[in-house]
PDB file of N, CA and C in Angstrom:
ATOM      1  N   UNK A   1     354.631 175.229  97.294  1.00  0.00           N
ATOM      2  CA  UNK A   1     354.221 175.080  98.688  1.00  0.00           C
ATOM      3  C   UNK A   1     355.213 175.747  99.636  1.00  0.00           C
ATOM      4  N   UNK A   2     356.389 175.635  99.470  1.00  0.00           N
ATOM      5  CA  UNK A   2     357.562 176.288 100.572  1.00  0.00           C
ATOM      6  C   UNK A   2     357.199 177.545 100.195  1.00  0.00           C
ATOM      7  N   UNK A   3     357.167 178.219  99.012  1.00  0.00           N
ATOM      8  CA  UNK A   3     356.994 179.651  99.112  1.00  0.00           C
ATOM      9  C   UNK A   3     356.181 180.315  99.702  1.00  0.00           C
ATOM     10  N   UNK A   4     354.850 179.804  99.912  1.00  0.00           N
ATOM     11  CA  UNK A   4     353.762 179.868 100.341  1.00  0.00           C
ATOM     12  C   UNK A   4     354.127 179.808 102.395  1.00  0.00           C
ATOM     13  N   UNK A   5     354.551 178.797 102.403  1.00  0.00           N
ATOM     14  CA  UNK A   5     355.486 178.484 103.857  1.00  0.00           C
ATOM     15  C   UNK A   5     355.960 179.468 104.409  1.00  0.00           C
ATOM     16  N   UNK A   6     356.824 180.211 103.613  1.00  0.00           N
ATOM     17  CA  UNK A   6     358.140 181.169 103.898  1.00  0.00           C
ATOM     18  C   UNK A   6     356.954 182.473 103.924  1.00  0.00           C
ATOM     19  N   UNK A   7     356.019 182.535 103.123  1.00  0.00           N
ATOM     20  CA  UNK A   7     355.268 184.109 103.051  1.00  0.00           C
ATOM     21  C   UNK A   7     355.016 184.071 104.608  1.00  0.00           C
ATOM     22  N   UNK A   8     353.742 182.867 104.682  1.00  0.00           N
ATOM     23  CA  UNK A   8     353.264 182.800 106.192  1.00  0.00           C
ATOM     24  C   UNK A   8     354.642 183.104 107.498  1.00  0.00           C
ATOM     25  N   UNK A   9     355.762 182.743 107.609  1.00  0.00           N
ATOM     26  CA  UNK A   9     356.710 182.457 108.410  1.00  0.00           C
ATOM     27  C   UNK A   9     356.863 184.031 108.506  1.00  0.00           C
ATOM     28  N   UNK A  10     357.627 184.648 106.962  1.00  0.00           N
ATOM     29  CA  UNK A  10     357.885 186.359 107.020  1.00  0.00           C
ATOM     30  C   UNK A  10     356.655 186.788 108.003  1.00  0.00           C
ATOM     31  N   UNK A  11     355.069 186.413 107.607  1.00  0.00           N
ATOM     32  CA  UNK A  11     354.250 187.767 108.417  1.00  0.00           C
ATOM     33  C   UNK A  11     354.189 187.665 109.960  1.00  0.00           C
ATOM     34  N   UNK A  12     354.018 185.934 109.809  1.00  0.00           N
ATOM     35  CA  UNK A  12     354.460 186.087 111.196  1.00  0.00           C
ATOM     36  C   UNK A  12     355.264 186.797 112.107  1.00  0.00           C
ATOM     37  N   UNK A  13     356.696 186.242 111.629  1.00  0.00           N
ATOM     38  CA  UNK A  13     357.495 187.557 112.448  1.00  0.00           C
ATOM     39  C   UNK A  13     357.592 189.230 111.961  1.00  0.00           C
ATOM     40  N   UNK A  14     357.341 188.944 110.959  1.00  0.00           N
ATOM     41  CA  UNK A  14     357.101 190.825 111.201  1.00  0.00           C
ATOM     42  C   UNK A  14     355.700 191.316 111.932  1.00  0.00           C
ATOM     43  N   UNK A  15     354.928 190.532 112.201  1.00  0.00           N
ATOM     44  CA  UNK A  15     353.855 190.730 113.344  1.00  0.00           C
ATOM     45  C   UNK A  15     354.583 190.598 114.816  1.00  0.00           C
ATOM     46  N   UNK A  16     355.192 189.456 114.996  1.00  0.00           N
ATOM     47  CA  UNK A  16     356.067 189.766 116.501  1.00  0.00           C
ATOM     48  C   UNK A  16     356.584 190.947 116.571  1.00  0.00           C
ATOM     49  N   UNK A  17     357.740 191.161 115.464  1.00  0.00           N
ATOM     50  CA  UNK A  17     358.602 192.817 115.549  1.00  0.00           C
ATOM     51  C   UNK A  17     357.563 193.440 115.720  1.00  0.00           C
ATOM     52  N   UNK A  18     356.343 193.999 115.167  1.00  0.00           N
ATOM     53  CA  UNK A  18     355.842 195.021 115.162  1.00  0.00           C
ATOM     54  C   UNK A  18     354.959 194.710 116.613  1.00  0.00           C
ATOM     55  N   UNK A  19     354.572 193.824 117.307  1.00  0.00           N
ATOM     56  CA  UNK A  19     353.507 193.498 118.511  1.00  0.00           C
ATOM     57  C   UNK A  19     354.220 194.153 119.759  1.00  0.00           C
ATOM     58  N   UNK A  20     355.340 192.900 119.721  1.00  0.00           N
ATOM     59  CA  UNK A  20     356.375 193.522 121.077  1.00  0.00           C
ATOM     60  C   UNK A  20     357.654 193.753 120.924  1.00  0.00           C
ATOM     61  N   UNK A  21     357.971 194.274 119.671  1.00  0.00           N
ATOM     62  CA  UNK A  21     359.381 195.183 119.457  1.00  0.00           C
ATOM     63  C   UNK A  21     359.464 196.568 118.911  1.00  0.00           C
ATOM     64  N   UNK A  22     358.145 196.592 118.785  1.00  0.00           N
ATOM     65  CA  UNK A  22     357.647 198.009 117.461  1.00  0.00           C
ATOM     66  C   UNK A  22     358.077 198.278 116.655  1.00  0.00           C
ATOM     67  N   UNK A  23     358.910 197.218 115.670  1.00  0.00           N
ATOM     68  CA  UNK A  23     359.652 197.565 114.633  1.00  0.00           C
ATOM     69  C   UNK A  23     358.535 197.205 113.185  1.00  0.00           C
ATOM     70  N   UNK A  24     358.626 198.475 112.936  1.00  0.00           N
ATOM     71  CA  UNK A  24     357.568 198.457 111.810  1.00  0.00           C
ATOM     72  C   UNK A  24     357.634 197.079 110.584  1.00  0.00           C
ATOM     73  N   UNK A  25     358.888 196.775 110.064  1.00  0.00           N
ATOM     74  CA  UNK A  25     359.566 196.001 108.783  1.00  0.00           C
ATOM     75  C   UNK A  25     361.127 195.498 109.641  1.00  0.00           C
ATOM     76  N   UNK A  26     361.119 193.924 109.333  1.00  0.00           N
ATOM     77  CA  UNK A  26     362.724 193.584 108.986  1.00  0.00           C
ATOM     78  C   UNK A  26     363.014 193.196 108.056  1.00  0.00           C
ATOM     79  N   UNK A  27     362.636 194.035 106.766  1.00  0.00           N
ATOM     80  CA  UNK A  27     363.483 194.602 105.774  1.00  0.00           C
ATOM     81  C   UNK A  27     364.470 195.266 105.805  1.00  0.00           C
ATOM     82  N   UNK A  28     365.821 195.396 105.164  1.00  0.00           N
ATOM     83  CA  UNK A  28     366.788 196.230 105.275  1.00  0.00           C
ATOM     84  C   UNK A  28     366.735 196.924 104.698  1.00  0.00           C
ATOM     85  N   UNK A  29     367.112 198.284 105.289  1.00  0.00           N
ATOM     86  CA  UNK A  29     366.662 199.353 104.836  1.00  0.00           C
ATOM     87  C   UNK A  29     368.439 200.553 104.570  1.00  0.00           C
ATOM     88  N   UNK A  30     369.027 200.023 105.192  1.00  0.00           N
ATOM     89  CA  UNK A  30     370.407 200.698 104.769  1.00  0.00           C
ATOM     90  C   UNK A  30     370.755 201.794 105.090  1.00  0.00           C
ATOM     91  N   UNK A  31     369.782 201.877 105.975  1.00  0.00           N
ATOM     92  CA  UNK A  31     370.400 203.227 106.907  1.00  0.00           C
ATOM     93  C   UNK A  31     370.040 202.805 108.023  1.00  0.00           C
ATOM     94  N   UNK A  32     371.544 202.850 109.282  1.00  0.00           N
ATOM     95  CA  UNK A  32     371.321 202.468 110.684  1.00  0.00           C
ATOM     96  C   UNK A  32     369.930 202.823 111.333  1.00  0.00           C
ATOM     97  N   UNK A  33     369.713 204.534 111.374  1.00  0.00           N
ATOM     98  CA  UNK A  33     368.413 205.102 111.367  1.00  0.00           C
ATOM     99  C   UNK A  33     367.324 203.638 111.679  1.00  0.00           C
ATOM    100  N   UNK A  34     367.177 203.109 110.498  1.00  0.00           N
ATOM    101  CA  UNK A  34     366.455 202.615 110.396  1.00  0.00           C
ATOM    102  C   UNK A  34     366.334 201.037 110.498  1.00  0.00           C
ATOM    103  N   UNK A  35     367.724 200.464 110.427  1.00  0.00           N
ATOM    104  CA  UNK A  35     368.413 199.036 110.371  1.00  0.00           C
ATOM    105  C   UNK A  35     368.684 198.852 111.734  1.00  0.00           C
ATOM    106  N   UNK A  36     368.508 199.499 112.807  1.00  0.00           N
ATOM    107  CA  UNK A  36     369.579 198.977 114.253  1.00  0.00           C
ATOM    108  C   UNK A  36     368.481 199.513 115.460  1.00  0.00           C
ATOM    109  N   UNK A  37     367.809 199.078 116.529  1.00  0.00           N
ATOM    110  CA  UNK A  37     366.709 199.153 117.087  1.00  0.00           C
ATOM    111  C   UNK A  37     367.062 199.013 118.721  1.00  0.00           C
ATOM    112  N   UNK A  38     366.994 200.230 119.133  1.00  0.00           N
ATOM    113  CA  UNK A  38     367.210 199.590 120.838  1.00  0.00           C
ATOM    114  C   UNK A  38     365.749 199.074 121.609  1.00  0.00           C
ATOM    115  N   UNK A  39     365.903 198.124 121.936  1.00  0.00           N
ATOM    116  CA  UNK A  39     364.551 197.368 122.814  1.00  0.00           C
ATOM    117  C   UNK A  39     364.929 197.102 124.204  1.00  0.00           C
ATOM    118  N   UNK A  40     364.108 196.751 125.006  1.00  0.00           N
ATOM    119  CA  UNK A  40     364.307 196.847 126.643  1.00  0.00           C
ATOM    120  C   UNK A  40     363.985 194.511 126.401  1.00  0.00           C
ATOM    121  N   UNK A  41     364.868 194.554 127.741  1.00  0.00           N
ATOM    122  CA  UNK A  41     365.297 193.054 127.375  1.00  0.00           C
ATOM    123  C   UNK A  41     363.950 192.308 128.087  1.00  0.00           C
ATOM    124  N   UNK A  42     362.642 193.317 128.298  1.00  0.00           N
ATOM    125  CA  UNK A  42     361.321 192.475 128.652  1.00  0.00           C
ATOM    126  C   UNK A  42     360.312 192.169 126.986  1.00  0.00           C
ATOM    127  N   UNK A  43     360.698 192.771 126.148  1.00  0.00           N
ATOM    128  CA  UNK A  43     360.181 193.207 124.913  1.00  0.00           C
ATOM    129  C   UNK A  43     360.959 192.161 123.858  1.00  0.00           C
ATOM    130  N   UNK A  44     362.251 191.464 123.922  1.00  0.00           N
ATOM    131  CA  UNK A  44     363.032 190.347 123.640  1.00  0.00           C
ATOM    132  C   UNK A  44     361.993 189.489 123.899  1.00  0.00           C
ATOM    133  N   UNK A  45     361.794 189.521 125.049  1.00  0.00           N
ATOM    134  CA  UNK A  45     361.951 188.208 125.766  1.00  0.00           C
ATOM    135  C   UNK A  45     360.356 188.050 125.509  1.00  0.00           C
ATOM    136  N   UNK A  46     359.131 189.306 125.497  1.00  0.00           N
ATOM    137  CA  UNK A  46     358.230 188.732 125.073  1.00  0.00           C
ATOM    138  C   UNK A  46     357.756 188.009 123.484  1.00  0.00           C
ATOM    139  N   UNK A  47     359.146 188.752 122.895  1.00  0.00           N
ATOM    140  CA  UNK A  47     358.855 188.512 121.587  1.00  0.00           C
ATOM    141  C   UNK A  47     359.471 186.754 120.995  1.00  0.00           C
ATOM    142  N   UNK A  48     360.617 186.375 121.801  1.00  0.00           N
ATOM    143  CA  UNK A  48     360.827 185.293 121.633  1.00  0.00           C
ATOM    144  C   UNK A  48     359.581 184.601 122.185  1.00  0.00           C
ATOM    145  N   UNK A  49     359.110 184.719 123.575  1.00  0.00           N
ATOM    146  CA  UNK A  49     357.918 183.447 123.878  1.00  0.00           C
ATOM    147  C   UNK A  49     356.860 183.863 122.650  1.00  0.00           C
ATOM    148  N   UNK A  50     356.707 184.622 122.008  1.00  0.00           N
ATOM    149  CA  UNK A  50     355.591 184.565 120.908  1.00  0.00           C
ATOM    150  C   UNK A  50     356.300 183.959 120.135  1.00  0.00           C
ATOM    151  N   UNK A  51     357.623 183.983 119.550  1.00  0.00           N
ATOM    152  CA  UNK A  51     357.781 183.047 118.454  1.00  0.00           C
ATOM    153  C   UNK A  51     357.956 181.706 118.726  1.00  0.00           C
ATOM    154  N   UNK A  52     358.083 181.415 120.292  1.00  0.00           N
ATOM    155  CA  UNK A  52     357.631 179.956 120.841  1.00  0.00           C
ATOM    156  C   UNK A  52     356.379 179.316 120.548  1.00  0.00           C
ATOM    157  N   UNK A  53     355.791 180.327 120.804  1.00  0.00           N
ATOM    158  CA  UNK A  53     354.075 180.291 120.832  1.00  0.00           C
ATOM    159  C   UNK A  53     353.732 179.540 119.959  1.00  0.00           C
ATOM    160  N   UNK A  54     354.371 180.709 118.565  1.00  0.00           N
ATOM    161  CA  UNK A  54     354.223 180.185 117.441  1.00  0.00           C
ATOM    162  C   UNK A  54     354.184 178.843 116.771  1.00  0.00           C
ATOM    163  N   UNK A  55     356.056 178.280 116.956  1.00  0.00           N
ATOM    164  CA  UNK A  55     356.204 177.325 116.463  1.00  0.00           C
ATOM    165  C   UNK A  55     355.405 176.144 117.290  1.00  0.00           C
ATOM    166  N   UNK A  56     355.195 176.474 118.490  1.00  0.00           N
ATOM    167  CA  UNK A  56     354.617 175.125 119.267  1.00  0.00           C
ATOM    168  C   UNK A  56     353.048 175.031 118.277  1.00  0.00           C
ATOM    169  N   UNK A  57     351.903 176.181 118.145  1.00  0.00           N
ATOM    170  CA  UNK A  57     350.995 175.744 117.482  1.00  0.00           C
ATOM    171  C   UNK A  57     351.420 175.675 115.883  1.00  0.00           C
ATOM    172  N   UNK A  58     352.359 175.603 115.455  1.00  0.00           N
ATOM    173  CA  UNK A  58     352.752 174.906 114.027  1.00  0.00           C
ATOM    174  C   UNK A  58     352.642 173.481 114.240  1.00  0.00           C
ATOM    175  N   UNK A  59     353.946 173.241 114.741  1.00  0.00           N
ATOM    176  CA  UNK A  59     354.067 171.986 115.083  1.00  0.00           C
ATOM    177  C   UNK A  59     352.529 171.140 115.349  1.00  0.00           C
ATOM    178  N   UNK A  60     351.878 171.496 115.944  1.00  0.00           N
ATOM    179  CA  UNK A  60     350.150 170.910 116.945  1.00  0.00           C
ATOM    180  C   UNK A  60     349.665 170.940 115.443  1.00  0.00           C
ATOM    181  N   UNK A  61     349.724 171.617 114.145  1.00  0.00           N
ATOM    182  CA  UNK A  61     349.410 171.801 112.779  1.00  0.00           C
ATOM    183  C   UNK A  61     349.516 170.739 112.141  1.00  0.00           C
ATOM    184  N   UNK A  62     350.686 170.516 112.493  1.00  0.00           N
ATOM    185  CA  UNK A  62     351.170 169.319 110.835  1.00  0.00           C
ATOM    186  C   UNK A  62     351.817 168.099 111.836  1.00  0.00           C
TER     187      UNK A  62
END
């Protein structure tokens, strides 16, 4: 069951990164290139209230 937990949790946020950060994967990838991301601090900030979003309708879940 947790594994199952943790899959859902990963797509989630790699759906935020990719919605309002455009980061394709936060997988490490080992090259800065590709590991280190400049974002504008409205694109943070929308991406944290989505992972608010988130956990608030988890929580309303269980």
């Amino acid at each position: 069951m947790a594994k199952q937990t943790d899959k859902i949790l990963d797509h989630q946020l790699e759906q935020i990164a990719l919605d309002h950060l455009f980061i394709e994967t936060l997988e490490t990838r080992n090259r800065d290139q590709l590991d280190f991301h400049e974002v504008s601090v409205w694109a943070v900030k929308s991406a944290l209230m989505a992972a608010y979003q988130a956990g608030l309708q988890a929580a309303k879940r269980d």
